[in-house]
PDB file of N, CA and C in Angstrom:
ATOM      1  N   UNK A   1    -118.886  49.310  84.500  1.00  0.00           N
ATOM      2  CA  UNK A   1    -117.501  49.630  84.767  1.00  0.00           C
ATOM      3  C   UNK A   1    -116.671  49.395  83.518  1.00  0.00           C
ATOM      4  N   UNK A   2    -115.588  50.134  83.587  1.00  0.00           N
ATOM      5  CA  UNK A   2    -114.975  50.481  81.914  1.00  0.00           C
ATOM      6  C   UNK A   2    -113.969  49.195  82.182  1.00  0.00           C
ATOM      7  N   UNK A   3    -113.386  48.411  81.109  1.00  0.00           N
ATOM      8  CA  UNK A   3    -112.440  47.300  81.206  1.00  0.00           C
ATOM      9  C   UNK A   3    -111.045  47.959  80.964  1.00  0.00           C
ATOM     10  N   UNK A   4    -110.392  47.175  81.493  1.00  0.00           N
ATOM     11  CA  UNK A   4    -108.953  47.834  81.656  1.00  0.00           C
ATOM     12  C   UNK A   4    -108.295  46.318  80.829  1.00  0.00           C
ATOM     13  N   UNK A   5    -107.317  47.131  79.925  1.00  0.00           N
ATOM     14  CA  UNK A   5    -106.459  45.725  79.663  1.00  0.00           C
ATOM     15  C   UNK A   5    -105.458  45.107  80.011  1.00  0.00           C
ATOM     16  N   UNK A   6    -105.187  44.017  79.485  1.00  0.00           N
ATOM     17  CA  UNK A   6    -104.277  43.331  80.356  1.00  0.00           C
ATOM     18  C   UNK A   6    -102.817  43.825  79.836  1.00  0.00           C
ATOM     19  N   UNK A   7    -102.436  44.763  78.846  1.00  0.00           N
ATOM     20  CA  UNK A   7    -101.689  45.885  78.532  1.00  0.00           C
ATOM     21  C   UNK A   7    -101.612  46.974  79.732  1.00  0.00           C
ATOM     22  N   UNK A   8    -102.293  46.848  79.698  1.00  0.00           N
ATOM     23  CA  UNK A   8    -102.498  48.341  81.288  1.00  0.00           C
ATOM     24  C   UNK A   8    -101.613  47.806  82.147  1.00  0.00           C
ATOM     25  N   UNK A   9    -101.982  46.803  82.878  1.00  0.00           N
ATOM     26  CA  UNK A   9    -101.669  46.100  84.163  1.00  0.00           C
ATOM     27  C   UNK A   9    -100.390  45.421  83.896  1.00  0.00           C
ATOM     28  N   UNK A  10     -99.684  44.743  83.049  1.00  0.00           N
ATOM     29  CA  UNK A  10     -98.902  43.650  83.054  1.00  0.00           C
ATOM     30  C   UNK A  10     -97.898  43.560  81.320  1.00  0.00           C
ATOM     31  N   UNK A  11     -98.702  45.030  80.560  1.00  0.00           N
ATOM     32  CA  UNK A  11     -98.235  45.255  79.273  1.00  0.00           C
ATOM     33  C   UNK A  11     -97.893  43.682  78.247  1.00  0.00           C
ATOM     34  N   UNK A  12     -98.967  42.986  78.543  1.00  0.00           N
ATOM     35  CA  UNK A  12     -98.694  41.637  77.489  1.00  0.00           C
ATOM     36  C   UNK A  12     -99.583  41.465  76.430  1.00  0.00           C
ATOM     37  N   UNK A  13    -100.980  41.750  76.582  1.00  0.00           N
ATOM     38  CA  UNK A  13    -101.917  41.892  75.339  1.00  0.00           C
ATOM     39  C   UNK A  13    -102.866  42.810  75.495  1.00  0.00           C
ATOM     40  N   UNK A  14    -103.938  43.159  74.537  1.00  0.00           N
ATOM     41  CA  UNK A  14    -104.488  43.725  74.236  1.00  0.00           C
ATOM     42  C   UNK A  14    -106.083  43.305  75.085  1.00  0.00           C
ATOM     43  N   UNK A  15    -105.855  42.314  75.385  1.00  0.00           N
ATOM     44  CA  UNK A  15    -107.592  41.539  76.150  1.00  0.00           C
ATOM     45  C   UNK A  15    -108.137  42.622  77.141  1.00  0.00           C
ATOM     46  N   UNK A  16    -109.139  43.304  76.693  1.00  0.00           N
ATOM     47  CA  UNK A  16    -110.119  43.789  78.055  1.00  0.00           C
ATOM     48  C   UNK A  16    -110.127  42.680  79.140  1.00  0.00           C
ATOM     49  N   UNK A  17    -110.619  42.829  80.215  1.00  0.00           N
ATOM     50  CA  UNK A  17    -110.426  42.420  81.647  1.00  0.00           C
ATOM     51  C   UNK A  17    -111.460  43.383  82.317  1.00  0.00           C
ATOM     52  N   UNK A  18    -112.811  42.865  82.212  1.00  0.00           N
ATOM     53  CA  UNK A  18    -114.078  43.675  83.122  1.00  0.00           C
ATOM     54  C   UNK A  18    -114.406  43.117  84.259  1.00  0.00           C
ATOM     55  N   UNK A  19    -115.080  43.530  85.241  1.00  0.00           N
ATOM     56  CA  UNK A  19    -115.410  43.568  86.481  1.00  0.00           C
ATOM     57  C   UNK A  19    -116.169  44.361  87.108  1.00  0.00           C
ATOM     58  N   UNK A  20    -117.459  44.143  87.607  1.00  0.00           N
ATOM     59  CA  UNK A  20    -118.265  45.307  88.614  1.00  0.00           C
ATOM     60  C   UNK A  20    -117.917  45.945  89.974  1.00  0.00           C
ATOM     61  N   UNK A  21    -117.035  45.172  89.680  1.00  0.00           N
ATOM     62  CA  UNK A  21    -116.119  45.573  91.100  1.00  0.00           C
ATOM     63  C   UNK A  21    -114.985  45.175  91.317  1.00  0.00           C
ATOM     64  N   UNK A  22    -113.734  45.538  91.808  1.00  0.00           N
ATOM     65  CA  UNK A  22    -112.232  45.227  91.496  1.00  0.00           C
ATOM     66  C   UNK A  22    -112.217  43.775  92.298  1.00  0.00           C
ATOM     67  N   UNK A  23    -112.874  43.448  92.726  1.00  0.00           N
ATOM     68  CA  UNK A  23    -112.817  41.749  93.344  1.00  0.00           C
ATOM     69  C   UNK A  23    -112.832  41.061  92.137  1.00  0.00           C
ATOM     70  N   UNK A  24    -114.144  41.274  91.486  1.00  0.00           N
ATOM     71  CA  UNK A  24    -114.866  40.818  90.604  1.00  0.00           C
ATOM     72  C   UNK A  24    -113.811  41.229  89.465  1.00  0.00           C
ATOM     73  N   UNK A  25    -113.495  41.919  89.121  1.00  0.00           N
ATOM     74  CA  UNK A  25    -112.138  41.967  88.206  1.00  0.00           C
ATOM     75  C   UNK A  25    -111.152  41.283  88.291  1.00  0.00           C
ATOM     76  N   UNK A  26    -110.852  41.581  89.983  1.00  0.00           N
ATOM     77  CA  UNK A  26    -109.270  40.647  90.089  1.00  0.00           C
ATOM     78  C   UNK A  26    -109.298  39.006  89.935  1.00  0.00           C
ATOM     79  N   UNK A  27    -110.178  38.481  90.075  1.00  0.00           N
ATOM     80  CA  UNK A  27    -110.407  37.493  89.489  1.00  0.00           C
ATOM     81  C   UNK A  27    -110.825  36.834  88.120  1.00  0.00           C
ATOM     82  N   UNK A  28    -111.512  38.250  87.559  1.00  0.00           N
ATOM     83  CA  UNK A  28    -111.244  37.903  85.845  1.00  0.00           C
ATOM     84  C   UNK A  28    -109.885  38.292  85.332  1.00  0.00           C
ATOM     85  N   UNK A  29    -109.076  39.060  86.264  1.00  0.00           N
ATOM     86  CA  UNK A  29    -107.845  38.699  86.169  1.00  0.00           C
ATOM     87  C   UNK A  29    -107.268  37.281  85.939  1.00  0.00           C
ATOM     88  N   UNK A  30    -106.574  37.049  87.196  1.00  0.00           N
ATOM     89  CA  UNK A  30    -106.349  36.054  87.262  1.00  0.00           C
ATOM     90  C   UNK A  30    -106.511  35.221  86.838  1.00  0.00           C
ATOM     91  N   UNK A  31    -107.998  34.586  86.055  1.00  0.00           N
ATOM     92  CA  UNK A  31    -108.469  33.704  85.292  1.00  0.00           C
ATOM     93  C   UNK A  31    -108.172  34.031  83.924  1.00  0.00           C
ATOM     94  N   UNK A  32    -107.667  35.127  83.552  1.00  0.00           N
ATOM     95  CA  UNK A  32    -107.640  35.265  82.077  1.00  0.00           C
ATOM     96  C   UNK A  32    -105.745  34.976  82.277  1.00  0.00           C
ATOM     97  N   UNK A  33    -105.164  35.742  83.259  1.00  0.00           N
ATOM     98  CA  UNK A  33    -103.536  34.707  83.001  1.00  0.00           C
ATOM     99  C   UNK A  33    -103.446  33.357  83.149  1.00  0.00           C
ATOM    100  N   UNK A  34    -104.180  32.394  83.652  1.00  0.00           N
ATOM    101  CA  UNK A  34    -104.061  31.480  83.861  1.00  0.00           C
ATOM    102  C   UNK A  34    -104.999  30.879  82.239  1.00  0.00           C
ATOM    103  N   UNK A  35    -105.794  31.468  81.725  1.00  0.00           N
ATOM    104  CA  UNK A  35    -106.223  30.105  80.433  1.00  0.00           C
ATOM    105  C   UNK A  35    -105.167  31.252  79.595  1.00  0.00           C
ATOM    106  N   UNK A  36    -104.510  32.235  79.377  1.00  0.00           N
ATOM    107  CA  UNK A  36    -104.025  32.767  78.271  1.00  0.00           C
ATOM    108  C   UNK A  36    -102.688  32.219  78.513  1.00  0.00           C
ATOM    109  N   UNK A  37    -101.830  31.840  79.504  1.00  0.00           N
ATOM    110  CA  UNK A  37    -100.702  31.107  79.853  1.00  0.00           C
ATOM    111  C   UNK A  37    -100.314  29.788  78.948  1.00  0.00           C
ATOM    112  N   UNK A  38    -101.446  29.264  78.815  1.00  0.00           N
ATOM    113  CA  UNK A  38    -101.321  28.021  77.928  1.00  0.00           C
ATOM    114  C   UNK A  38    -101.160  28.082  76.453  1.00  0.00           C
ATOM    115  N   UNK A  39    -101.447  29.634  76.127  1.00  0.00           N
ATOM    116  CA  UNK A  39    -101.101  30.190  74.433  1.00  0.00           C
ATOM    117  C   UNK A  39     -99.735  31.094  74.633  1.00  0.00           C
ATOM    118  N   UNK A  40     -99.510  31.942  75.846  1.00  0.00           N
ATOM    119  CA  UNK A  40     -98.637  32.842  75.737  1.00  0.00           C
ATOM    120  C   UNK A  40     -97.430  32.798  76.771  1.00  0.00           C
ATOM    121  N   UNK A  41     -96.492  32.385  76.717  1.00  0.00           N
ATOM    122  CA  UNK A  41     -95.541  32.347  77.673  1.00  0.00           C
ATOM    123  C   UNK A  41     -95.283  33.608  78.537  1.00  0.00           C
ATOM    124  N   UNK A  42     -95.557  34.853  78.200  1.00  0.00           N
ATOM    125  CA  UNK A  42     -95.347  35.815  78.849  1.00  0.00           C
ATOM    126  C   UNK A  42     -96.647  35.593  79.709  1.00  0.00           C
ATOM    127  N   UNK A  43     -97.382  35.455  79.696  1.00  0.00           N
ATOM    128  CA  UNK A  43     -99.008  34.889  80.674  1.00  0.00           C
ATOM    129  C   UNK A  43     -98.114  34.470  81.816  1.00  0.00           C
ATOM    130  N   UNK A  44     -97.772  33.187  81.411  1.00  0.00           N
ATOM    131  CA  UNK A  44     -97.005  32.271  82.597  1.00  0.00           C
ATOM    132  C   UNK A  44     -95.614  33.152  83.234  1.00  0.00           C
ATOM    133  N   UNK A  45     -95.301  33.559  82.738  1.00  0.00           N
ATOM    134  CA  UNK A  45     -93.809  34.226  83.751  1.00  0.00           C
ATOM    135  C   UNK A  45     -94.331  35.009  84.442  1.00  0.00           C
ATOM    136  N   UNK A  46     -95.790  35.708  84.499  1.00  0.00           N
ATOM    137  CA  UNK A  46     -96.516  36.237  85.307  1.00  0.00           C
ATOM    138  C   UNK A  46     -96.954  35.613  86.271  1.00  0.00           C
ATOM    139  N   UNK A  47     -97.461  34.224  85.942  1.00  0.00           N
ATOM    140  CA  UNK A  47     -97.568  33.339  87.048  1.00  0.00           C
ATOM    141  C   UNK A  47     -97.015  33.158  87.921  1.00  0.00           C
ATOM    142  N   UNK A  48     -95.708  32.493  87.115  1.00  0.00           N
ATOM    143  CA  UNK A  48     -94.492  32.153  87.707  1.00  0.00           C
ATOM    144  C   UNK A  48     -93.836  33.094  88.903  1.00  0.00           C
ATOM    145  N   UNK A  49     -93.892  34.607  88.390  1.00  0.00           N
ATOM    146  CA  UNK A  49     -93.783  35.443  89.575  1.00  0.00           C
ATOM    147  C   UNK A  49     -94.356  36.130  90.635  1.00  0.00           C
ATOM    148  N   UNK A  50     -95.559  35.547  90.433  1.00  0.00           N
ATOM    149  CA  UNK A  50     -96.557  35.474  91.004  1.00  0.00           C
ATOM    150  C   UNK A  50     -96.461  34.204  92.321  1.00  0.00           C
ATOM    151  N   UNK A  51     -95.825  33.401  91.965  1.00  0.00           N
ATOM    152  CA  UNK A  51     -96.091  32.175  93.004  1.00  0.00           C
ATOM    153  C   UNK A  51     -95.109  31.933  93.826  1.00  0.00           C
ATOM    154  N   UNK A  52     -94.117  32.810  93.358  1.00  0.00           N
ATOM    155  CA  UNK A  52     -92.696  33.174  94.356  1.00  0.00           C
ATOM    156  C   UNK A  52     -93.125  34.607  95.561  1.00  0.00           C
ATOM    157  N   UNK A  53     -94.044  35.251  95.196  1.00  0.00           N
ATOM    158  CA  UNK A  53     -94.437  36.283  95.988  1.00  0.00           C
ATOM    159  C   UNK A  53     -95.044  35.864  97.435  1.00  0.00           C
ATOM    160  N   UNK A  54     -94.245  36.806  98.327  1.00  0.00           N
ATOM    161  CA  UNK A  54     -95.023  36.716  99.908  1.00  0.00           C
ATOM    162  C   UNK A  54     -96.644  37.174  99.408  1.00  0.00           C
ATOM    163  N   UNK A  55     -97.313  36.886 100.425  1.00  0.00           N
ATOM    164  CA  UNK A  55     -98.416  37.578 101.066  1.00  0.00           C
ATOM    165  C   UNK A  55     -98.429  38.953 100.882  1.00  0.00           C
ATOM    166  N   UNK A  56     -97.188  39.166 101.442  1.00  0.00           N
ATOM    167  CA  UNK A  56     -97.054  41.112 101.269  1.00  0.00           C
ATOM    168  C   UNK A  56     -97.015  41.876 100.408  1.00  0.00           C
ATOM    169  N   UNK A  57     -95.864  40.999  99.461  1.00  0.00           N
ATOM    170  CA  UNK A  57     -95.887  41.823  98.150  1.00  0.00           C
ATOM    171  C   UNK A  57     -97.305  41.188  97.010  1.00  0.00           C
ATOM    172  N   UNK A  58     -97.986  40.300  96.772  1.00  0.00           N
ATOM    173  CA  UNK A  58     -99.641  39.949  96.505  1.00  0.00           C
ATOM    174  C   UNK A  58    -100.050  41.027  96.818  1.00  0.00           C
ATOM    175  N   UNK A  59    -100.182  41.494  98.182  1.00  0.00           N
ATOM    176  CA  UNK A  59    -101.458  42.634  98.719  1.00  0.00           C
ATOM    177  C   UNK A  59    -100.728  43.722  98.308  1.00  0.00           C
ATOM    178  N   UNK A  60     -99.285  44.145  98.004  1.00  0.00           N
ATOM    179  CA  UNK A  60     -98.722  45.350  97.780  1.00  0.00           C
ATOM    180  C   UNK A  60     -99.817  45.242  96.308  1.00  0.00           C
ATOM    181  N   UNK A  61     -98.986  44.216  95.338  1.00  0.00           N
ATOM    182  CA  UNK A  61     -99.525  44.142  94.315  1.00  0.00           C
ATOM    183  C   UNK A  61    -101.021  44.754  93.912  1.00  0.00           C
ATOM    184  N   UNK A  62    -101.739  43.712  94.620  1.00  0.00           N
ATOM    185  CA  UNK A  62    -103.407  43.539  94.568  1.00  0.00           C
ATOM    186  C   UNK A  62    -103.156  45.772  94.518  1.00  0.00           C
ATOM    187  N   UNK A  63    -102.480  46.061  95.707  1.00  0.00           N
ATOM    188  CA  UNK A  63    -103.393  47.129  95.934  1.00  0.00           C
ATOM    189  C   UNK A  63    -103.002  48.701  94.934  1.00  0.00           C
ATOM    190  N   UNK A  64    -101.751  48.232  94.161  1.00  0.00           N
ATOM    191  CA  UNK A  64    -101.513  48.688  92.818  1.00  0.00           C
ATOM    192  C   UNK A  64    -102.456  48.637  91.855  1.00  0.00           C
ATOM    193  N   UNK A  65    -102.942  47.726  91.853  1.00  0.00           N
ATOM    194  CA  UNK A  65    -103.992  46.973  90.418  1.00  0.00           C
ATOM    195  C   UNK A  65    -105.279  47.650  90.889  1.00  0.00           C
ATOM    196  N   UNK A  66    -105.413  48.219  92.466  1.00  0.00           N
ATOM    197  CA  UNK A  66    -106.818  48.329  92.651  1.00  0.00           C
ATOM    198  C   UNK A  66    -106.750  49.886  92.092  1.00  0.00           C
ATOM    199  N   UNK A  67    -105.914  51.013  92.757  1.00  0.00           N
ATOM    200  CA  UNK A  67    -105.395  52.306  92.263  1.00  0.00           C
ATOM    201  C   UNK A  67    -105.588  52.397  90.264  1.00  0.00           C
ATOM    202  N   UNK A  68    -105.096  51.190  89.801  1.00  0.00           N
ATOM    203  CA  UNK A  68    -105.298  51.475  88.205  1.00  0.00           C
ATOM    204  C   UNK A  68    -106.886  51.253  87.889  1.00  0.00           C
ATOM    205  N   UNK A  69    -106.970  50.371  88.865  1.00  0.00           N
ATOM    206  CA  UNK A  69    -108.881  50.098  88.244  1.00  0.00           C
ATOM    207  C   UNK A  69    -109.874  51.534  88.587  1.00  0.00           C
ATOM    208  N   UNK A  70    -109.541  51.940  89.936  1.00  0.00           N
ATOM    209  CA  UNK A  70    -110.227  52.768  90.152  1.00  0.00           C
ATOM    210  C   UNK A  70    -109.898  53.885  89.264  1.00  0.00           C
ATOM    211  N   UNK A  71    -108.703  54.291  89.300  1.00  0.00           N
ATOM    212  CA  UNK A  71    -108.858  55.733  88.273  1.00  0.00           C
ATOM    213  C   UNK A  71    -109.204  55.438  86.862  1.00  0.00           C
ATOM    214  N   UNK A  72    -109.342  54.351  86.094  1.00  0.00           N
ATOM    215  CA  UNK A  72    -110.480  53.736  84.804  1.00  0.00           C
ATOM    216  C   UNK A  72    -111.890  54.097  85.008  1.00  0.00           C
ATOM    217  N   UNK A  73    -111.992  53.774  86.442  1.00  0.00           N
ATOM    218  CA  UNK A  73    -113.135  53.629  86.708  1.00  0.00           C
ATOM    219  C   UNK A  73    -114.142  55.128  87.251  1.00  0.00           C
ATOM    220  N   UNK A  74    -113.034  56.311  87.380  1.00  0.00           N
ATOM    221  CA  UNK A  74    -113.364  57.498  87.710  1.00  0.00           C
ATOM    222  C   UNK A  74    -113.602  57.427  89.523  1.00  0.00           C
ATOM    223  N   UNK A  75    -113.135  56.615  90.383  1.00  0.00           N
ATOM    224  CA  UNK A  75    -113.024  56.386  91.453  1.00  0.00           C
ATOM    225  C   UNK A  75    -112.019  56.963  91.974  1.00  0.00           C
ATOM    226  N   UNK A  76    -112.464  57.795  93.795  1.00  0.00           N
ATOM    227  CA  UNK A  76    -110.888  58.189  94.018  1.00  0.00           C
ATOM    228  C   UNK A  76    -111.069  57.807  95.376  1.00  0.00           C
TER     229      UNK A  76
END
């Protein structure tokens, strides 16, 4: 599966972000804002708005991020 960067998703750097599957991505997500947070403040305001979010808007989210992975990924 092709890596999508974290430019794509959130326009803050250049880091690929791979995954065999968008689970498996969304969690090398997540794990790459959370150790890149501690070098990049824009990391963390992602957090940060991240931890103010319902449930609803997360899964709105999540299911934005899944739409960008799949069309990387030639998925429809």
């Amino acid at each position: 599966m092709l890596p999508i960067t974290c430019m794509e998703i959130d326009g803050i750097c250049s880091t690929p972000i791979e995954g065999g599957t968008f689970e498996e991505w969304y969690v090398n997500y997540v794990r790459h804002l959370q150790e890149a947070s501690l070098i990049y403040p824009d990391h963390q305001k992602v957090l940060d708005d991240r931890s103010f979010m319902s449930d609803n808007e997360k899964e709105r989210q999540k299911a934005k991020f899944k739409k960008k992975w799949e069309a990387a990924n030639g998925i429809n």
